[in-house]
PDB file of N, CA and C in Angstrom:
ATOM      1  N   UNK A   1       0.824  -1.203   0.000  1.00  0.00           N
ATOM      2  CA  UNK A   1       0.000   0.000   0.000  1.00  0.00           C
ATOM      3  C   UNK A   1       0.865   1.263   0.000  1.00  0.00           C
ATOM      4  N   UNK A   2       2.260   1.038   0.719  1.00  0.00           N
ATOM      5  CA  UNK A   2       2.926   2.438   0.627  1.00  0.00           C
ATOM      6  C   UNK A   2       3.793   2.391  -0.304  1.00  0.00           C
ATOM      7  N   UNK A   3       4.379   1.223  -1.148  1.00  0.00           N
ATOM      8  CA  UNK A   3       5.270   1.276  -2.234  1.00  0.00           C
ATOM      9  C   UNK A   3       4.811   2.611  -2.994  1.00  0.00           C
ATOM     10  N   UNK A   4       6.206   3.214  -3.235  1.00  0.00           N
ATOM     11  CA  UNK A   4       6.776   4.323  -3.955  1.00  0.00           C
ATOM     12  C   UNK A   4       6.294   5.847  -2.962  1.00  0.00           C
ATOM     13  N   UNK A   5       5.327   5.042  -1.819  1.00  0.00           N
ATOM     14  CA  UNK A   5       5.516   6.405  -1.279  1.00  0.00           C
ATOM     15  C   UNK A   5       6.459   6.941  -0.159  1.00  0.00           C
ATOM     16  N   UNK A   6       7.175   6.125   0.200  1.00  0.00           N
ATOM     17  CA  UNK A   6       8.361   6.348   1.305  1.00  0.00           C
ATOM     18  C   UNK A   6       9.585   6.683   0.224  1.00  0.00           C
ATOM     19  N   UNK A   7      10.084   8.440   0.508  1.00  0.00           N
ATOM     20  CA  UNK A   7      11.049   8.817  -0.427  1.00  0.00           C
ATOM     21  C   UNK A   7      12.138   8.782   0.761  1.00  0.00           C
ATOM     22  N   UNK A   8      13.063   9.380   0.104  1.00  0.00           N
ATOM     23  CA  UNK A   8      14.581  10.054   0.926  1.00  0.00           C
ATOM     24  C   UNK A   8      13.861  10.783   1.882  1.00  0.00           C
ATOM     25  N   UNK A   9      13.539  11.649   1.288  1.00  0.00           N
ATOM     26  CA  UNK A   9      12.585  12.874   2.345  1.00  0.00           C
ATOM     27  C   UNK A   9      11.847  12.571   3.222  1.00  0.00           C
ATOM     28  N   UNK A  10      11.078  11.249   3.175  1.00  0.00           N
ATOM     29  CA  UNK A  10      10.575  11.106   4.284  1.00  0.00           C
ATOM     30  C   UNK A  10      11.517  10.053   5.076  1.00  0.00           C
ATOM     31  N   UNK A  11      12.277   9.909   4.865  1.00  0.00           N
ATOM     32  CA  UNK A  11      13.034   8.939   5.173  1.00  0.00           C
ATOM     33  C   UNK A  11      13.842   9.520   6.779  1.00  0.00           C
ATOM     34  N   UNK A  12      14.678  10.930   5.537  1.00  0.00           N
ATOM     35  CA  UNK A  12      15.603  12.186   6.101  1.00  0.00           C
ATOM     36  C   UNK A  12      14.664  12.406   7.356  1.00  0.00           C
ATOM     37  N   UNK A  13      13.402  12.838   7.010  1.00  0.00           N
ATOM     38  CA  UNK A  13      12.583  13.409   7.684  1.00  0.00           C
ATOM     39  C   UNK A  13      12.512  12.822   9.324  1.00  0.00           C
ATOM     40  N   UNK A  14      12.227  11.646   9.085  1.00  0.00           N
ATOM     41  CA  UNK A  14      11.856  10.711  10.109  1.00  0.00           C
ATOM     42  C   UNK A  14      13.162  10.456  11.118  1.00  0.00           C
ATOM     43  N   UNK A  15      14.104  10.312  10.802  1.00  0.00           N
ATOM     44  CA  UNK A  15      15.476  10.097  11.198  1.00  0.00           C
ATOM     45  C   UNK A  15      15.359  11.179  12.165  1.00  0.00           C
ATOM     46  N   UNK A  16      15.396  12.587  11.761  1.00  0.00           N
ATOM     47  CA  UNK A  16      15.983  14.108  12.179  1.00  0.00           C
ATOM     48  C   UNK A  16      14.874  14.299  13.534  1.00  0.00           C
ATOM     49  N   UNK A  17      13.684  13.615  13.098  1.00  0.00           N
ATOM     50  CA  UNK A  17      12.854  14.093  14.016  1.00  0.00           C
ATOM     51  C   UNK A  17      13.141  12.651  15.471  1.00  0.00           C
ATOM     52  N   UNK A  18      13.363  11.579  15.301  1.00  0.00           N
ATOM     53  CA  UNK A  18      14.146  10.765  15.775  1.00  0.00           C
ATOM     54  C   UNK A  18      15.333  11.659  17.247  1.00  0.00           C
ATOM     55  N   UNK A  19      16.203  12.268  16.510  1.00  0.00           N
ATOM     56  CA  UNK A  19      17.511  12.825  16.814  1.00  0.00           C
ATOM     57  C   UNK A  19      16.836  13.720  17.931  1.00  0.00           C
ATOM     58  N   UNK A  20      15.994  14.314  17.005  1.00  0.00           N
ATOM     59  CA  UNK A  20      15.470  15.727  17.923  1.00  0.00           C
ATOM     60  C   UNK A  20      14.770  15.342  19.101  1.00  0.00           C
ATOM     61  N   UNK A  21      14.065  14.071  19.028  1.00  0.00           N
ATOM     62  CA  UNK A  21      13.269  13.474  20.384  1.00  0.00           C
ATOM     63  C   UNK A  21      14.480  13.299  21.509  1.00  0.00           C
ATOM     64  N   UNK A  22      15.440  12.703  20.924  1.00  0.00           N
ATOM     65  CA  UNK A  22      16.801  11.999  21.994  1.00  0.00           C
ATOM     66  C   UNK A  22      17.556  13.265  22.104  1.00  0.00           C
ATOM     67  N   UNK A  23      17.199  14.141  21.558  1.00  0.00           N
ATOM     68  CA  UNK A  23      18.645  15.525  21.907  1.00  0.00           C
ATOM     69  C   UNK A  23      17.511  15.818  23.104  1.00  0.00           C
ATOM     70  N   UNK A  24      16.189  16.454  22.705  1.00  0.00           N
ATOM     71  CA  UNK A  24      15.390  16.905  23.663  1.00  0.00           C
ATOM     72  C   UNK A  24      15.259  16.199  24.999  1.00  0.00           C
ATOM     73  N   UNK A  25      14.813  15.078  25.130  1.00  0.00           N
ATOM     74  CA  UNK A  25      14.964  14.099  26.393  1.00  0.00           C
ATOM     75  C   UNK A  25      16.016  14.349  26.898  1.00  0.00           C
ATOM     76  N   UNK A  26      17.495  14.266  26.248  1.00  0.00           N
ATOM     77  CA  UNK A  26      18.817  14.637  27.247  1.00  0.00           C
ATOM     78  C   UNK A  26      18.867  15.908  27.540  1.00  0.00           C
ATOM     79  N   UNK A  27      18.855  16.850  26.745  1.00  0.00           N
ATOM     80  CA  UNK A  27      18.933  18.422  27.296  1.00  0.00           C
ATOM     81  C   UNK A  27      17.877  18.920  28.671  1.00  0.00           C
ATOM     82  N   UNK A  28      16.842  18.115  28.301  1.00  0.00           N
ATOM     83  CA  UNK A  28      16.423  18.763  29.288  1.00  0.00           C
ATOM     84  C   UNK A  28      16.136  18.076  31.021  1.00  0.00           C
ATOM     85  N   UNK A  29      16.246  16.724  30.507  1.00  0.00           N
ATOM     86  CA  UNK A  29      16.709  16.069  32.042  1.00  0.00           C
ATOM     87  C   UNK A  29      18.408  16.775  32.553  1.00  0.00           C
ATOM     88  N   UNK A  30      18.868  16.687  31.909  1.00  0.00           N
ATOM     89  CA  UNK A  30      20.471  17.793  32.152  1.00  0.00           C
ATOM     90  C   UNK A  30      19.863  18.914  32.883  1.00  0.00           C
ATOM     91  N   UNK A  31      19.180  19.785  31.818  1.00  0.00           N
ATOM     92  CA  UNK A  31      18.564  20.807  32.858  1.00  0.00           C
ATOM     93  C   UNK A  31      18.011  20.743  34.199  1.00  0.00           C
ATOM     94  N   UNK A  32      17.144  19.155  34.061  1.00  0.00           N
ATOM     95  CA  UNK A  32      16.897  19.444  35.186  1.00  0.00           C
ATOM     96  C   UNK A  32      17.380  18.791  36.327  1.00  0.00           C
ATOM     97  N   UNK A  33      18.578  18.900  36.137  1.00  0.00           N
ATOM     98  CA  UNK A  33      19.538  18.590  37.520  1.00  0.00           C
ATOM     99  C   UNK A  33      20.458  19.552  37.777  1.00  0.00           C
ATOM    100  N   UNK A  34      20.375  20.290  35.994  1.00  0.00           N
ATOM    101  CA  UNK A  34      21.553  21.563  36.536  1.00  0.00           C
ATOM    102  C   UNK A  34      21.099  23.320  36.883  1.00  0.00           C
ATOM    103  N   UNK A  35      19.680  22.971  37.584  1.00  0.00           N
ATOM    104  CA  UNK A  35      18.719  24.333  37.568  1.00  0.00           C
ATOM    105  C   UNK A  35      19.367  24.725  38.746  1.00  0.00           C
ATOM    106  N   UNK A  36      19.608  24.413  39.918  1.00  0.00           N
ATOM    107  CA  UNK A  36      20.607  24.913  40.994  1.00  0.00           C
ATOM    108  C   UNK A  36      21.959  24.050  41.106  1.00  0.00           C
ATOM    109  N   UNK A  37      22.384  25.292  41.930  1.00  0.00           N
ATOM    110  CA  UNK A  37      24.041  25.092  42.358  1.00  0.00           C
ATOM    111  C   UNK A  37      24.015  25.570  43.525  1.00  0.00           C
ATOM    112  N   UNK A  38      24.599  24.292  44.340  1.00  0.00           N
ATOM    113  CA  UNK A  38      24.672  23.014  44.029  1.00  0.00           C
ATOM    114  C   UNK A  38      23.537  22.035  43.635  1.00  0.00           C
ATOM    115  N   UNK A  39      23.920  21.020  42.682  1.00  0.00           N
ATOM    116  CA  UNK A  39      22.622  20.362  43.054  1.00  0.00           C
ATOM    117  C   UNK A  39      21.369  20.095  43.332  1.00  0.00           C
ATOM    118  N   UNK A  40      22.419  19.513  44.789  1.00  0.00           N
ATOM    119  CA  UNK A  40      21.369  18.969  45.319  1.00  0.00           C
ATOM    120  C   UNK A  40      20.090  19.498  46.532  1.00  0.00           C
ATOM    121  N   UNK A  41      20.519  21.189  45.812  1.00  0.00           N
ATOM    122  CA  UNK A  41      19.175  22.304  46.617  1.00  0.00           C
ATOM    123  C   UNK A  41      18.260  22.245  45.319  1.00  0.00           C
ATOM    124  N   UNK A  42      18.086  21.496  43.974  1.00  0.00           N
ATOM    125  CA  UNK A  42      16.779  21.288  43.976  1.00  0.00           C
ATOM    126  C   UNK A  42      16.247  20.173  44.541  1.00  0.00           C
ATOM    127  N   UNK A  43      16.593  19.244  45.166  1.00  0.00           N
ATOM    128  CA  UNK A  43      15.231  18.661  46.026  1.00  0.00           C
ATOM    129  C   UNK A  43      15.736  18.665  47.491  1.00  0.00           C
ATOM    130  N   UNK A  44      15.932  19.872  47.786  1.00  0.00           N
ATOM    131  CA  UNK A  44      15.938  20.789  49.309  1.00  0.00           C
ATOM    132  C   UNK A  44      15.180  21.635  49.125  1.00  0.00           C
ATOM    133  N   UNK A  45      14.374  22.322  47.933  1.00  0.00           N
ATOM    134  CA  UNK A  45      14.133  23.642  48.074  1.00  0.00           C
ATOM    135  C   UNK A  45      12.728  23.775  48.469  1.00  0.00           C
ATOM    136  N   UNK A  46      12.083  22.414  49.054  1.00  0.00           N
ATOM    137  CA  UNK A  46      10.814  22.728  49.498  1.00  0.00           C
ATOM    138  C   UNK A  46      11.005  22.420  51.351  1.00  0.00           C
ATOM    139  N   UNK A  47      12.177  22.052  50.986  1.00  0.00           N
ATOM    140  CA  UNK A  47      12.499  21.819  52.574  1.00  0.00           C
ATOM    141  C   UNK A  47      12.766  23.474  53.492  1.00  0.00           C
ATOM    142  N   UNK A  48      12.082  24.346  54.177  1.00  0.00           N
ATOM    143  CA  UNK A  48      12.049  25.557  54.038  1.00  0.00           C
ATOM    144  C   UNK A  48      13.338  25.809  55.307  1.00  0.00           C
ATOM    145  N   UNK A  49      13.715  24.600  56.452  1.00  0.00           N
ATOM    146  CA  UNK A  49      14.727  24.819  57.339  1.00  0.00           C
ATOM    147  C   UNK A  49      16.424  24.836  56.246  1.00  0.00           C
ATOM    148  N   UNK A  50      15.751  23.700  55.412  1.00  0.00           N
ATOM    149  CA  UNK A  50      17.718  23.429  54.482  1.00  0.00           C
ATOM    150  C   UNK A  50      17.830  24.871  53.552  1.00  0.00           C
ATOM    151  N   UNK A  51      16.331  25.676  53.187  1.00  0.00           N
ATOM    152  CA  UNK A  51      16.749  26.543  52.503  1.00  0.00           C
ATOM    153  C   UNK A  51      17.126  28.218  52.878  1.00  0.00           C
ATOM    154  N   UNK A  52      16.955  28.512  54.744  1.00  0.00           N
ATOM    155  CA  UNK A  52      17.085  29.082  54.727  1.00  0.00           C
ATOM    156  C   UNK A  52      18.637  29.110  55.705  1.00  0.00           C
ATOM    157  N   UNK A  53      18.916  27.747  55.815  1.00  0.00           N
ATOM    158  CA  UNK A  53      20.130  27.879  55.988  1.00  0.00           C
ATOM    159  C   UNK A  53      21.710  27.410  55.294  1.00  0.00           C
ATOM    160  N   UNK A  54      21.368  27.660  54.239  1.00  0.00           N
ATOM    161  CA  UNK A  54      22.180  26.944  53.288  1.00  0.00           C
ATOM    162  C   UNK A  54      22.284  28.179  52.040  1.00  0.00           C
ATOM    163  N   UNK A  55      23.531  28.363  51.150  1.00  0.00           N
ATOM    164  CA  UNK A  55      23.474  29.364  50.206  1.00  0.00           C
ATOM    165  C   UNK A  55      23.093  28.301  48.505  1.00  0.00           C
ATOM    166  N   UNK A  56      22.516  28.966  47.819  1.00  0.00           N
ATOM    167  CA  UNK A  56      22.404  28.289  46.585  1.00  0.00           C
ATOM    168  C   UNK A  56      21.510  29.454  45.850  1.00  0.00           C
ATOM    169  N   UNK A  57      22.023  28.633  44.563  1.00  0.00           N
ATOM    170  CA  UNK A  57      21.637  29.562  43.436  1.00  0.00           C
ATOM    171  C   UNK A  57      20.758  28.550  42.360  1.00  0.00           C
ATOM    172  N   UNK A  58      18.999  28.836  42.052  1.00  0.00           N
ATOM    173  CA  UNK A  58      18.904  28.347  40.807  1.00  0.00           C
ATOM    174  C   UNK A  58      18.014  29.555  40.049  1.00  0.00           C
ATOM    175  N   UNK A  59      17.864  28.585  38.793  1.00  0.00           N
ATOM    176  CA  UNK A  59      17.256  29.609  37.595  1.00  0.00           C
ATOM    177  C   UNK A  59      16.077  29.913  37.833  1.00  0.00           C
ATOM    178  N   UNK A  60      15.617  30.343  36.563  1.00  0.00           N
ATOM    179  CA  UNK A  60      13.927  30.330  36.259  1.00  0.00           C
ATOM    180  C   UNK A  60      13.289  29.203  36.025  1.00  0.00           C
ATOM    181  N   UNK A  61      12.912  28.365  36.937  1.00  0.00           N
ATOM    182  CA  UNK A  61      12.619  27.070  36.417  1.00  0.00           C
ATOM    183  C   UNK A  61      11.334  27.239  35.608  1.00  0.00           C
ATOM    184  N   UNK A  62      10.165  28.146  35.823  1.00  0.00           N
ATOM    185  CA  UNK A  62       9.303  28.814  34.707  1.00  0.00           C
ATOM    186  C   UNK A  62       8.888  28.777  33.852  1.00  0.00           C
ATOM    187  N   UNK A  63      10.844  29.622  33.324  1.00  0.00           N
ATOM    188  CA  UNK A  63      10.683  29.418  31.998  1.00  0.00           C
ATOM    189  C   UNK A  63      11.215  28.158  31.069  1.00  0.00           C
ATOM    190  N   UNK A  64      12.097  27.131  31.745  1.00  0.00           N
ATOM    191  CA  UNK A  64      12.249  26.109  31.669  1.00  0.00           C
ATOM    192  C   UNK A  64      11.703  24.975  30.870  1.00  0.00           C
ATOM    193  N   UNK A  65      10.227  25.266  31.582  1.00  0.00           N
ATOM    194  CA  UNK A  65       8.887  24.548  31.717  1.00  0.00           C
ATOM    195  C   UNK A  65       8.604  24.909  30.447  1.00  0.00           C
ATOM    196  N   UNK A  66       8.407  26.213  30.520  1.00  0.00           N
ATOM    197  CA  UNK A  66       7.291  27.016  29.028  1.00  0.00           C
ATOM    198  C   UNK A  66       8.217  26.047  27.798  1.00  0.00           C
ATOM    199  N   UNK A  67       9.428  26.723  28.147  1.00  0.00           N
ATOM    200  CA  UNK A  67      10.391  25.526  26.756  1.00  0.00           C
ATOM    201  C   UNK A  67       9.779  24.606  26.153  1.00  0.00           C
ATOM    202  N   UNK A  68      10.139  23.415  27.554  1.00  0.00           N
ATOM    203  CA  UNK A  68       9.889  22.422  27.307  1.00  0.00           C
ATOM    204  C   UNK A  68       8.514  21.804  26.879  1.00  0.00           C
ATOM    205  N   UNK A  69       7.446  22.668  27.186  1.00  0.00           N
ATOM    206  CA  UNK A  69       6.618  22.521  26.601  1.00  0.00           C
ATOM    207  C   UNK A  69       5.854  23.118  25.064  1.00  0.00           C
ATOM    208  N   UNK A  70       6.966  24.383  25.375  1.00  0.00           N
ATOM    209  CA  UNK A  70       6.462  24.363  23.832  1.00  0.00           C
ATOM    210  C   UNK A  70       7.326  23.207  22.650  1.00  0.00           C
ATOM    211  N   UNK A  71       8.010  22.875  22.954  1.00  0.00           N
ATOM    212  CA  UNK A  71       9.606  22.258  22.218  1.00  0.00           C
ATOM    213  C   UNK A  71       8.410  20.852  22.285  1.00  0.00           C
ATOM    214  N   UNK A  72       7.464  20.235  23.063  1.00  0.00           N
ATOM    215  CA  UNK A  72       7.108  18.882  22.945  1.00  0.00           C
ATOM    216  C   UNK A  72       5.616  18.919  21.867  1.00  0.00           C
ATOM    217  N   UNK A  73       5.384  20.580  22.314  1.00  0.00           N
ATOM    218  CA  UNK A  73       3.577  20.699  21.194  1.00  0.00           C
ATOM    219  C   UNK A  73       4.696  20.523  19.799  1.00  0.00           C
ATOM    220  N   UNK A  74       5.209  21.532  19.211  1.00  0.00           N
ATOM    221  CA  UNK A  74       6.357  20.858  17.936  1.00  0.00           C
ATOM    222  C   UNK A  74       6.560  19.449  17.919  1.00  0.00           C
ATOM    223  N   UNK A  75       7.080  18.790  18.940  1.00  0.00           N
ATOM    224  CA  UNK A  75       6.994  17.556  18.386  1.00  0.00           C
ATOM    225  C   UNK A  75       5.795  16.695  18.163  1.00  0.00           C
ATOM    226  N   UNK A  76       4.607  16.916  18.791  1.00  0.00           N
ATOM    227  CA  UNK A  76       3.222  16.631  18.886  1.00  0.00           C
ATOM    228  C   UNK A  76       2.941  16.577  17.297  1.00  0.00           C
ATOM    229  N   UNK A  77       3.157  18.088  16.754  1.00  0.00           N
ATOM    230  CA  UNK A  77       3.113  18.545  15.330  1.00  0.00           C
ATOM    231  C   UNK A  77       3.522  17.642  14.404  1.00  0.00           C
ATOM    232  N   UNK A  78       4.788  17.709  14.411  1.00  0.00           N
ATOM    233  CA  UNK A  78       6.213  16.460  13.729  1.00  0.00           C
ATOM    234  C   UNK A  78       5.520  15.011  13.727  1.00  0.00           C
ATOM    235  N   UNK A  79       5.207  14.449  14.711  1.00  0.00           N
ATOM    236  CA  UNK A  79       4.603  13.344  14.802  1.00  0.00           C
ATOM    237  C   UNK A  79       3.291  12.994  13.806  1.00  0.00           C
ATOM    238  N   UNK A  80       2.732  14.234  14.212  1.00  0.00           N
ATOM    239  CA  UNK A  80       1.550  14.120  13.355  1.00  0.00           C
ATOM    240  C   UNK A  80       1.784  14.042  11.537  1.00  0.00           C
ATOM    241  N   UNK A  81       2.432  14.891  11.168  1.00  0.00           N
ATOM    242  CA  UNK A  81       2.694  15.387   9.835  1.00  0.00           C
ATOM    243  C   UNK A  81       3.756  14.409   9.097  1.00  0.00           C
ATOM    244  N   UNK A  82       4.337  13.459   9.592  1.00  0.00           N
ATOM    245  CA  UNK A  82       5.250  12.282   9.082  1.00  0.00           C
ATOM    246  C   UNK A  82       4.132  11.013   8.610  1.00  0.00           C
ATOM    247  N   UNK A  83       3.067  10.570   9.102  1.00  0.00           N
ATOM    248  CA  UNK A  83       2.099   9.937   8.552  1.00  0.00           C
ATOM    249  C   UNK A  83       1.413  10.720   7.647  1.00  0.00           C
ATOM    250  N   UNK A  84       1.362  11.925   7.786  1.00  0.00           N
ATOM    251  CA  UNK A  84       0.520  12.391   6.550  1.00  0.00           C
ATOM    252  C   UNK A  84       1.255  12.541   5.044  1.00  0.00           C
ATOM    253  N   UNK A  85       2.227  12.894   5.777  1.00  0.00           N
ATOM    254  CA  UNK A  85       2.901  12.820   4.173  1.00  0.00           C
ATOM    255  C   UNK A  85       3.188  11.433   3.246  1.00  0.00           C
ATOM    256  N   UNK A  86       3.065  10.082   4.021  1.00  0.00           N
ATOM    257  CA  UNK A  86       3.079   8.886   3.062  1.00  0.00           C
ATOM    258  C   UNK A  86       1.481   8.868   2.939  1.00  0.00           C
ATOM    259  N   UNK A  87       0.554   9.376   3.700  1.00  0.00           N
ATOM    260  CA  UNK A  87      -0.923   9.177   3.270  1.00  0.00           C
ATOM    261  C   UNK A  87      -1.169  10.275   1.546  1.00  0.00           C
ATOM    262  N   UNK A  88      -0.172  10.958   1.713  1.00  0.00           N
ATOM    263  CA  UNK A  88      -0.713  12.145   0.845  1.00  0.00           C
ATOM    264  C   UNK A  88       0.334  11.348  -0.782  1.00  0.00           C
ATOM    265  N   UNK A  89       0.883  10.840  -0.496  1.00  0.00           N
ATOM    266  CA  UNK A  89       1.287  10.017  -1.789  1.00  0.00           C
ATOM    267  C   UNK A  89       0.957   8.598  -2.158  1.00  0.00           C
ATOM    268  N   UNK A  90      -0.177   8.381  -1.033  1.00  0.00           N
ATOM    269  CA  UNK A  90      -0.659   7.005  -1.701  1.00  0.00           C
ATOM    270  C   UNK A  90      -1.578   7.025  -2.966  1.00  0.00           C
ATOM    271  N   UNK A  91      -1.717   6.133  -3.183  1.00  0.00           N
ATOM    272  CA  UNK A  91      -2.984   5.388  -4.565  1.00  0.00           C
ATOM    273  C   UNK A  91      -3.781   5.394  -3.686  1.00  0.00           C
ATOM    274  N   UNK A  92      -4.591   6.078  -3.698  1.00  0.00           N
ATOM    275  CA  UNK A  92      -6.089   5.524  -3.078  1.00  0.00           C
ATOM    276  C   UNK A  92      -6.884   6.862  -3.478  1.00  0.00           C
ATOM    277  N   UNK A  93      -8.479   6.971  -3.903  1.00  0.00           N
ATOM    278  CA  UNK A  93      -9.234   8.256  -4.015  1.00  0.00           C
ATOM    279  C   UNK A  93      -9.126   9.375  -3.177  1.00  0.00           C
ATOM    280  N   UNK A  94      -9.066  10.211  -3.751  1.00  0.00           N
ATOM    281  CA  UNK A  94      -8.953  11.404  -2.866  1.00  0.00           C
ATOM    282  C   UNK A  94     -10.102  11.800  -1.124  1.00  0.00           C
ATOM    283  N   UNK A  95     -11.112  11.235  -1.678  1.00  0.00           N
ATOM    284  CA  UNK A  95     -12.517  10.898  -0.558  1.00  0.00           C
ATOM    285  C   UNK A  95     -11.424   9.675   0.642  1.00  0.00           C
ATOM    286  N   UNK A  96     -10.754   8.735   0.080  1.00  0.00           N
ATOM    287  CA  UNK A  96     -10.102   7.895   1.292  1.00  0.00           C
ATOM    288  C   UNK A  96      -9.058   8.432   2.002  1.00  0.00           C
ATOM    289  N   UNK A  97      -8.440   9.412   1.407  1.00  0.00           N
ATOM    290  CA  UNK A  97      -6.805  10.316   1.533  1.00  0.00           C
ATOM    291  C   UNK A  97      -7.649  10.807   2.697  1.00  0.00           C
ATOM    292  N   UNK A  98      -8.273  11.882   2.314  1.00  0.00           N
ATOM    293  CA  UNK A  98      -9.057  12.573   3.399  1.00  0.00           C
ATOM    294  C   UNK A  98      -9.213  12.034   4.840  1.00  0.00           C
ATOM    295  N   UNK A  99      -9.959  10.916   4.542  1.00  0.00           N
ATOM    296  CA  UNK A  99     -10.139   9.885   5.394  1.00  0.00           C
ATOM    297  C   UNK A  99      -9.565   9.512   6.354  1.00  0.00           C
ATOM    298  N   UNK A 100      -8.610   9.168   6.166  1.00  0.00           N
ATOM    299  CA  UNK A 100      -6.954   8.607   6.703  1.00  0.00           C
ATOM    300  C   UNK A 100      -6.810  10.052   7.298  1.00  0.00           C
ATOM    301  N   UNK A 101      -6.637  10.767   6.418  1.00  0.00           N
ATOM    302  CA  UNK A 101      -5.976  11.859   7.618  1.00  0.00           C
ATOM    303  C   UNK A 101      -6.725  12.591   8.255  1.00  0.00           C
ATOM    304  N   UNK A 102      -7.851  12.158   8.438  1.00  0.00           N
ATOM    305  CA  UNK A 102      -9.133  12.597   9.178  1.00  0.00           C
ATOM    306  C   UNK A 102      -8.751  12.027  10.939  1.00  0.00           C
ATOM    307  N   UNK A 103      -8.640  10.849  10.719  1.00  0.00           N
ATOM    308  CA  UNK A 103      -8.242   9.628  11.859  1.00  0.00           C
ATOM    309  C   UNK A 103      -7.082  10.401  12.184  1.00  0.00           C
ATOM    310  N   UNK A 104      -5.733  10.553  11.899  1.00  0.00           N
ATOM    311  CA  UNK A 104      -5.092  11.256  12.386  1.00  0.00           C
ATOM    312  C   UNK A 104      -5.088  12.008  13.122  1.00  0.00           C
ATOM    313  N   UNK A 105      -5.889  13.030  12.353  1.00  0.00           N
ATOM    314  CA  UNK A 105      -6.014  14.411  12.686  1.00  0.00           C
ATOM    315  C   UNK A 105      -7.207  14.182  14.390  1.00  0.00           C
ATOM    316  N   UNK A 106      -7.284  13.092  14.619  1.00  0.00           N
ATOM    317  CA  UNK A 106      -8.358  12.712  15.917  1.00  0.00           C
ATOM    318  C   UNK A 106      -7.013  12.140  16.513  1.00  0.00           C
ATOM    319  N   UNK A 107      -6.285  11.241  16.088  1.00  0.00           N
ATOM    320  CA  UNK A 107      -5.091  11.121  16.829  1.00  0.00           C
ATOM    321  C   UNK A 107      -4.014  12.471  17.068  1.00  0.00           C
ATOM    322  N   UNK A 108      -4.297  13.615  17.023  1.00  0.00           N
ATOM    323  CA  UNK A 108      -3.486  14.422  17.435  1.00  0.00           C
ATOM    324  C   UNK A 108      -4.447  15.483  17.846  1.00  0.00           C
ATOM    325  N   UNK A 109      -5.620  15.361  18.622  1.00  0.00           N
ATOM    326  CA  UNK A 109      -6.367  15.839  19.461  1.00  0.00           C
ATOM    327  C   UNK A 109      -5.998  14.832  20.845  1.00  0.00           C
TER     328      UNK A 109
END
């Protein structure tokens, strides 16, 4: 059913977005061990005796968050749009194309 529709491009495609899942997962577990210094005052910092006697420094964890969540709706996107593009070069009527990426398009709700 998909002969001739899996090109380079989607090939390239699929790979990169691959990479980008495993860069993202490491960068940002990294982050989140390296949001204070030292350490190990992020999981002191709800402890309110270790934090007010102890010196440390962390970020905006915030905006962190916003990142990472916008960086995962993109991949939400990516995910979605790699099946559509072998749906959009199959043989099948244009009324079934639709179709198919109708279902999708409910899988990315």
């Amino acid at each position: 059913m998909t002969a001739g529709s899996i090109t380079k491009t989607f090939i390239y495609c699929t790979w990169s977005s691959i990479v980008f899942v495993v860069a993202y997962g490491v960068i940002f577990a990294l982050l989140l061990f390296l949001t204070c210094r030292p350490i190990s005052a992020f999981w002191h910092l709800v402890d309110p005796i270790w934090a007010l006697s102890h010196k440390f420094t962390c970020t905006d964890e915030a905006a962190e968050i916003l990142v990472a969540a916008t960086i995962s709706i993109l991949q939400d996107i990516i995910a979605f749009a790699l099946p559509v593009m072998l749906v959009w070069n199959l043989q099948l009527p244009q009324r079934q194309k639709v179709a198919v990426m109708g279902i999708f398009g409910v899988g990315l709700l």
